[in-house]
C-alpha atoms as a PDB file:
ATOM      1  CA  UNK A   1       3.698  -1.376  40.907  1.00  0.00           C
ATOM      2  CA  UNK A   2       0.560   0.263  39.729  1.00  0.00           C
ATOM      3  CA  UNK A   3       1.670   0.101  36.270  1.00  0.00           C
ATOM      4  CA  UNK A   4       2.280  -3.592  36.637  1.00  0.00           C
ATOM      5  CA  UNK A   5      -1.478  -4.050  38.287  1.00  0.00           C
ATOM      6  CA  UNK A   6      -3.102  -2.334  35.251  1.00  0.00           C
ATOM      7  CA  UNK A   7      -0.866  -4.471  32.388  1.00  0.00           C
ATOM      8  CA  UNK A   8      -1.870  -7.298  34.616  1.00  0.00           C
ATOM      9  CA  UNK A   9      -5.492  -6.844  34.202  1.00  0.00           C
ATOM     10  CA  UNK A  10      -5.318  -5.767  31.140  1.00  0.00           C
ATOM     11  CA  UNK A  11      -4.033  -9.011  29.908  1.00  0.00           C
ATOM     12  CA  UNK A  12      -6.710 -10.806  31.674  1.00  0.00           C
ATOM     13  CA  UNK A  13      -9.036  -8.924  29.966  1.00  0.00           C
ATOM     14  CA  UNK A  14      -7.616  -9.453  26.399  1.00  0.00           C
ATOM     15  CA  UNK A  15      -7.444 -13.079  26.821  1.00  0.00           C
ATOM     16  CA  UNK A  16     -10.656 -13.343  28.187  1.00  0.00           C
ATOM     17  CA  UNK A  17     -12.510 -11.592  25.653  1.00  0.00           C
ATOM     18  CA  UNK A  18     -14.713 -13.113  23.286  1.00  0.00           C
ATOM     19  CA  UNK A  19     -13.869 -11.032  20.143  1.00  0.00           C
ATOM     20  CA  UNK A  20     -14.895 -12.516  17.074  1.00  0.00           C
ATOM     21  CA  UNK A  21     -14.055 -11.473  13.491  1.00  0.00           C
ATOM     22  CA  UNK A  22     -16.878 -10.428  10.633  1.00  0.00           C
ATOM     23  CA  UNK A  23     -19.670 -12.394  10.039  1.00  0.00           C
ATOM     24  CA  UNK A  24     -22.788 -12.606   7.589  1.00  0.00           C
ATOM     25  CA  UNK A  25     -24.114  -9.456   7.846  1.00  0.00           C
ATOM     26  CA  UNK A  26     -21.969  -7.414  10.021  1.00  0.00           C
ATOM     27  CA  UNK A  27     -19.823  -4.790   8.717  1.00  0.00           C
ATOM     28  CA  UNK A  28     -16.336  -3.121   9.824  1.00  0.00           C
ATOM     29  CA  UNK A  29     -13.901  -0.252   9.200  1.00  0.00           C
ATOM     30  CA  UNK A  30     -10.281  -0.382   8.912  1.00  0.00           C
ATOM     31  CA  UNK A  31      -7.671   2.367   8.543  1.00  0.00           C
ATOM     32  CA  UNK A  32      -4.187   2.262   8.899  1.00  0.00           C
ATOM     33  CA  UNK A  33      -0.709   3.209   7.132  1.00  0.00           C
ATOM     34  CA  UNK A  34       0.113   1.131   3.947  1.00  0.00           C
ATOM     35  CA  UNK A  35       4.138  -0.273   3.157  1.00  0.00           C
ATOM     36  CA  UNK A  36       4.630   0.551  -0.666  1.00  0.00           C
ATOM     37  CA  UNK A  37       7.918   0.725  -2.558  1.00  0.00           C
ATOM     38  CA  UNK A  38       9.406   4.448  -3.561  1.00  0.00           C
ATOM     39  CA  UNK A  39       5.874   5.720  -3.108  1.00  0.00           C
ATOM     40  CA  UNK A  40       6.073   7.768   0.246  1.00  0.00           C
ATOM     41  CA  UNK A  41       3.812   6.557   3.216  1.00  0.00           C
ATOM     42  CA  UNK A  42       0.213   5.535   2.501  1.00  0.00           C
ATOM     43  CA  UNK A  43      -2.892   5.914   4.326  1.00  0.00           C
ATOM     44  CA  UNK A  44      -5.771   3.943   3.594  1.00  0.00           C
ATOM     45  CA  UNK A  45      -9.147   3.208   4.986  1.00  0.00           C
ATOM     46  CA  UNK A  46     -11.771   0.463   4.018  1.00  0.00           C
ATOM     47  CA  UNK A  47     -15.134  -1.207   4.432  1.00  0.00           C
ATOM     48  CA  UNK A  48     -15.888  -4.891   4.709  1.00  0.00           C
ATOM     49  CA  UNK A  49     -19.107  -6.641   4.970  1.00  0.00           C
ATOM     50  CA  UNK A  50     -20.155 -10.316   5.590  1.00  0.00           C
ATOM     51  CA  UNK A  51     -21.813 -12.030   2.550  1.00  0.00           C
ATOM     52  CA  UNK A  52     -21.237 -15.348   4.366  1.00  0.00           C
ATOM     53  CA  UNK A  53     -19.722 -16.371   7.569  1.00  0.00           C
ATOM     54  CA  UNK A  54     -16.342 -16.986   5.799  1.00  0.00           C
ATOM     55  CA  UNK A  55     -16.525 -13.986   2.988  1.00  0.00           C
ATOM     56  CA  UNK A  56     -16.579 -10.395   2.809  1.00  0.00           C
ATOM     57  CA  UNK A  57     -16.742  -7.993   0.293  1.00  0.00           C
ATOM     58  CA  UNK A  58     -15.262  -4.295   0.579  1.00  0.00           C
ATOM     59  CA  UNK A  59     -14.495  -0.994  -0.896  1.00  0.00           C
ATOM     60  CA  UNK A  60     -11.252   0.638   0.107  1.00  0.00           C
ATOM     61  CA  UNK A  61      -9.467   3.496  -0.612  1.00  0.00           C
ATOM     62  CA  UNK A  62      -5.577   4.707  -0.267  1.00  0.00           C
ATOM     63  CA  UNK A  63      -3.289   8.100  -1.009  1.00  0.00           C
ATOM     64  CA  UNK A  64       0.563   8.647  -0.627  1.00  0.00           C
ATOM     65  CA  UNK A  65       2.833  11.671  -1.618  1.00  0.00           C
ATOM     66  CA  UNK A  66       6.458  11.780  -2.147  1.00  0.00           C
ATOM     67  CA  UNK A  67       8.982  14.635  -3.258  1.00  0.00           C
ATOM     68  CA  UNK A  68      11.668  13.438  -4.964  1.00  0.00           C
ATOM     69  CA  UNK A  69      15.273  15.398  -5.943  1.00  0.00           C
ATOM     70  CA  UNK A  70      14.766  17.397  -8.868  1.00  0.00           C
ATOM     71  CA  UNK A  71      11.903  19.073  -7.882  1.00  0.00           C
ATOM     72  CA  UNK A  72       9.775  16.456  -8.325  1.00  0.00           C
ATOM     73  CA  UNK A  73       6.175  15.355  -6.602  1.00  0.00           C
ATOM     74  CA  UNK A  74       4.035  12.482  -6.844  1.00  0.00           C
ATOM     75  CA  UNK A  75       1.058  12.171  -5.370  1.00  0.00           C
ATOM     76  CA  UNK A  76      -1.182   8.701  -5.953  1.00  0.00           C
ATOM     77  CA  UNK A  77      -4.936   7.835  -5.177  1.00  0.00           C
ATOM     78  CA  UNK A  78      -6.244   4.321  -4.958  1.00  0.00           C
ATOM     79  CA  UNK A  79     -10.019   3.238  -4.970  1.00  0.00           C
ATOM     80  CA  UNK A  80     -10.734  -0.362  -5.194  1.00  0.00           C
ATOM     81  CA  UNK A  81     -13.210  -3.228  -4.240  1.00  0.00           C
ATOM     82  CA  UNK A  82     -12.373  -6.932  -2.912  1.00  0.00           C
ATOM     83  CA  UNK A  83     -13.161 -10.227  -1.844  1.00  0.00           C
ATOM     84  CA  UNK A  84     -11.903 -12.210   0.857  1.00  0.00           C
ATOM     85  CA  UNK A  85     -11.978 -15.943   1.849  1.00  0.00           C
ATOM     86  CA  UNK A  86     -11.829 -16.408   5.800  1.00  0.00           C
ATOM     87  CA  UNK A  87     -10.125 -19.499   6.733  1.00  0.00           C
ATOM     88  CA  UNK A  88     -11.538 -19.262  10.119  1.00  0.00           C
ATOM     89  CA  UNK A  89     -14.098 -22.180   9.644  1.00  0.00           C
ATOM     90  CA  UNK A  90     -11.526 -24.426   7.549  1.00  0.00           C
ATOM     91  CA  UNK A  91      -8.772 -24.508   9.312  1.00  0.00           C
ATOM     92  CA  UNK A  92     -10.557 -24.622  12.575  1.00  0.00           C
ATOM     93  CA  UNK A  93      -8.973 -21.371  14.211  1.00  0.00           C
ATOM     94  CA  UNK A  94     -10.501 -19.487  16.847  1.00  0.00           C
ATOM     95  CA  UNK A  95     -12.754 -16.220  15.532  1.00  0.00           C
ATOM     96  CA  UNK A  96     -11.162 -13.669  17.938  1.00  0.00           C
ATOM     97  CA  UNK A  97      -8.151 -14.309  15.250  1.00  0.00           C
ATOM     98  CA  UNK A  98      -8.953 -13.818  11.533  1.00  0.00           C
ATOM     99  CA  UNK A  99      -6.893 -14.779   8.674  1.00  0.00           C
ATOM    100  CA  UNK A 100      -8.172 -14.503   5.066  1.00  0.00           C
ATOM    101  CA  UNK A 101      -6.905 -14.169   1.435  1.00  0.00           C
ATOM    102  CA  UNK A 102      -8.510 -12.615  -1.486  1.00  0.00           C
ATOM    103  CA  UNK A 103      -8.263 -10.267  -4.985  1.00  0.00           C
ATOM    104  CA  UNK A 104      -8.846  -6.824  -5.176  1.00  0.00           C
ATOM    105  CA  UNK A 105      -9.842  -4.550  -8.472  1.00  0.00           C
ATOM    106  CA  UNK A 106      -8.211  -0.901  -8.082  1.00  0.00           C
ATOM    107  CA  UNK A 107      -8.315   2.215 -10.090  1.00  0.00           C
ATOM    108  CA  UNK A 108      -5.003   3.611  -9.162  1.00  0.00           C
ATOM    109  CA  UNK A 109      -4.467   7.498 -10.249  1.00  0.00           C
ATOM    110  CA  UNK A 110      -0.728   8.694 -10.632  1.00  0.00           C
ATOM    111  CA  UNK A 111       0.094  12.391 -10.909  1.00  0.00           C
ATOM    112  CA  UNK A 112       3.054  14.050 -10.782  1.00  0.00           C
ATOM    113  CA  UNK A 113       4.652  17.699 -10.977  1.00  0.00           C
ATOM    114  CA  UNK A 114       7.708  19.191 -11.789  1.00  0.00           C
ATOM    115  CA  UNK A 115       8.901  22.453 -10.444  1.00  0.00           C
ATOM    116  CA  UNK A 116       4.900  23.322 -10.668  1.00  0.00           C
ATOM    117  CA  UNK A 117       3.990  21.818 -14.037  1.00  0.00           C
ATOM    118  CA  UNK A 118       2.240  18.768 -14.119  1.00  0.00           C
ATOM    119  CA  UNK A 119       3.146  16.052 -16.299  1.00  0.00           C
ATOM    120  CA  UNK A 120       1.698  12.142 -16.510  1.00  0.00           C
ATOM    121  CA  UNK A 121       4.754   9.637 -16.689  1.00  0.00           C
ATOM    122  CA  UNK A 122       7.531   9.285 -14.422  1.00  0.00           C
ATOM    123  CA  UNK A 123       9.425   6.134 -13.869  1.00  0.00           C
ATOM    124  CA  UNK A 124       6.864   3.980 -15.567  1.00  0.00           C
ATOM    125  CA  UNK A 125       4.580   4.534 -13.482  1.00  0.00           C
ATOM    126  CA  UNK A 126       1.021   5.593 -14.833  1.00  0.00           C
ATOM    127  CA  UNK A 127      -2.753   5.431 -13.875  1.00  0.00           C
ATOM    128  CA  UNK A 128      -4.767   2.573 -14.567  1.00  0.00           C
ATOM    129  CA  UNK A 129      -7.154  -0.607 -13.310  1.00  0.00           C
ATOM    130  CA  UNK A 130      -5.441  -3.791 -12.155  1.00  0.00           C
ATOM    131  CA  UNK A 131      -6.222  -6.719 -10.475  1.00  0.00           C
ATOM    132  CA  UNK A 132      -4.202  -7.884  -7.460  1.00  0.00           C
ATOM    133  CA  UNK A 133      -3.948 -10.385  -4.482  1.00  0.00           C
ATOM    134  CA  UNK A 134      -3.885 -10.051  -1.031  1.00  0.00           C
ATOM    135  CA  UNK A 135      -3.380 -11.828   1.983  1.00  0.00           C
ATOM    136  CA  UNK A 136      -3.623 -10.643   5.870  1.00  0.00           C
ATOM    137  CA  UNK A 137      -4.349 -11.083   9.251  1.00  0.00           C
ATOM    138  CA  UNK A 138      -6.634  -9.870  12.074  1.00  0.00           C
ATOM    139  CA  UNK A 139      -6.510 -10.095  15.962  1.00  0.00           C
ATOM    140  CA  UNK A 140      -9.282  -9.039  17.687  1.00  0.00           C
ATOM    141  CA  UNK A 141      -8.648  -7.965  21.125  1.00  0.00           C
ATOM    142  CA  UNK A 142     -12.590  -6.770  21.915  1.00  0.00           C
ATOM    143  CA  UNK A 143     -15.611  -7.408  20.074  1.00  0.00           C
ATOM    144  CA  UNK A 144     -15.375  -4.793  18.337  1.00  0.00           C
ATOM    145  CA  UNK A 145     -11.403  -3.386  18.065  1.00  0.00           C
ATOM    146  CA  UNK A 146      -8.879  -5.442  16.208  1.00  0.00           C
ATOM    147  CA  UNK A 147      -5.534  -4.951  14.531  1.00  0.00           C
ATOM    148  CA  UNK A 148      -4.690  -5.792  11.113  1.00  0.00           C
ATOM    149  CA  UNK A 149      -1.588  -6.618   8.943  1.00  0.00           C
ATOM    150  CA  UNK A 150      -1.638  -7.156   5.133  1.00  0.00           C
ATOM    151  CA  UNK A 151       0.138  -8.246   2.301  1.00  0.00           C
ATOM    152  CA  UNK A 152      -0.492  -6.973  -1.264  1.00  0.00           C
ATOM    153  CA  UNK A 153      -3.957  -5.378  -2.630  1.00  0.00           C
ATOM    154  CA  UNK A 154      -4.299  -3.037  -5.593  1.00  0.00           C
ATOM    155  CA  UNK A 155      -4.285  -0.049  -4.504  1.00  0.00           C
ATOM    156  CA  UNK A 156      -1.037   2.661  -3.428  1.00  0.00           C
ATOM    157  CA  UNK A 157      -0.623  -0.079  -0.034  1.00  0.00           C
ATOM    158  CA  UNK A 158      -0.063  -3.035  -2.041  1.00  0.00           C
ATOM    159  CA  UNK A 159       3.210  -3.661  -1.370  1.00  0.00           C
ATOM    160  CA  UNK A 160       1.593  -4.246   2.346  1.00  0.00           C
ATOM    161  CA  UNK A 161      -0.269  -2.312   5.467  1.00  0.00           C
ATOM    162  CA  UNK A 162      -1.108  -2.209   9.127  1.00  0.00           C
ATOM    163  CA  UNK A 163      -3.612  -0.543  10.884  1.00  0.00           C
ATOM    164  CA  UNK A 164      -7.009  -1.024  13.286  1.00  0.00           C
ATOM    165  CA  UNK A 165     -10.342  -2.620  12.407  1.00  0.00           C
ATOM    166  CA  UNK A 166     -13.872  -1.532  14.278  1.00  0.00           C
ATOM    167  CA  UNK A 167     -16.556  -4.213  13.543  1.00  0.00           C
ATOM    168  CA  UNK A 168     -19.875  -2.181  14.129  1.00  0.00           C
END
């Protein structure tokens, strides 16, 4: 019963709240665990700041390691900047949700090793800048705590992450 009592009013609290997502000149940190394809389990952790009540502008950062059969590692390091349109004001939805879309430039840094020896190709894979897109979504649940889901991005997480936001 008690349990029930404290989901209870935690829901009231949740829906009450009147979280709102980045704006011009406020800044927030996210960090989470990254969906990418073959590449082991990222991490990543970023930095966005408000330019304008519907864009941001961020550095982020990402690393994964895999061993493969063979004797094989790979280890990959992502460091990029983006820029993100929140459709917040356009399409008329409420701030304590937050859904954007935007492009990302990434130096992405591949390394591998082989029974010890390092090597710098595998699998076509190899180090280099790209551009990318992304797309996600935010929910915040305080004024300051949200949680985050994301498609695409140029770094190691690009094939998509999850993870929590702190606006500070």
């Amino acid at each position: 019963m008690r349990q029930k009592i404290i989901f209870l009013g935690l829901l009231v609290f949740f829906s009450t709240a009147h979280a709102q997502r980045v704006q011009k000149g406020e800044a927030q940190i996210n960090a989470g665990i990254g969906f990418s394809n073959g590449w082991g389990m990222p991490v990543y952790a970023g930095f966005d700041y408000g330019v304008h009540n519907d864009i941001t502008i961020g550095l982020e950062g990402s690393y994964s390691t895999e061993k493969y059969s063979g004797g094989i590692k790979g280890s990959w390091l992502g460091i990029g900047i983006n820029g993100n349109y929140h459709f917040n004001s356009l399409l008329k939805v409420p701030n304590k949700f937050d859904i954007y879309a935007g492009v990302s430039l990434a130096y992405n840094s591949f390394s591998y090793q082989f029974n010890g020896s390092d090597y710098d190709y595998y699998g076509g894979d190899s180090s280099g800048v790209g551009f990318a897109g992304q797309a996600g979504a935010r929910y915040y649940f305080t004024d300051h705590f949200a949680v985050n889901v994301e498609l695409g991005g140029g770094t190691v997480a690009s094939g998509g992450k999850a993870g929590i936001s702190y606006k500070f």
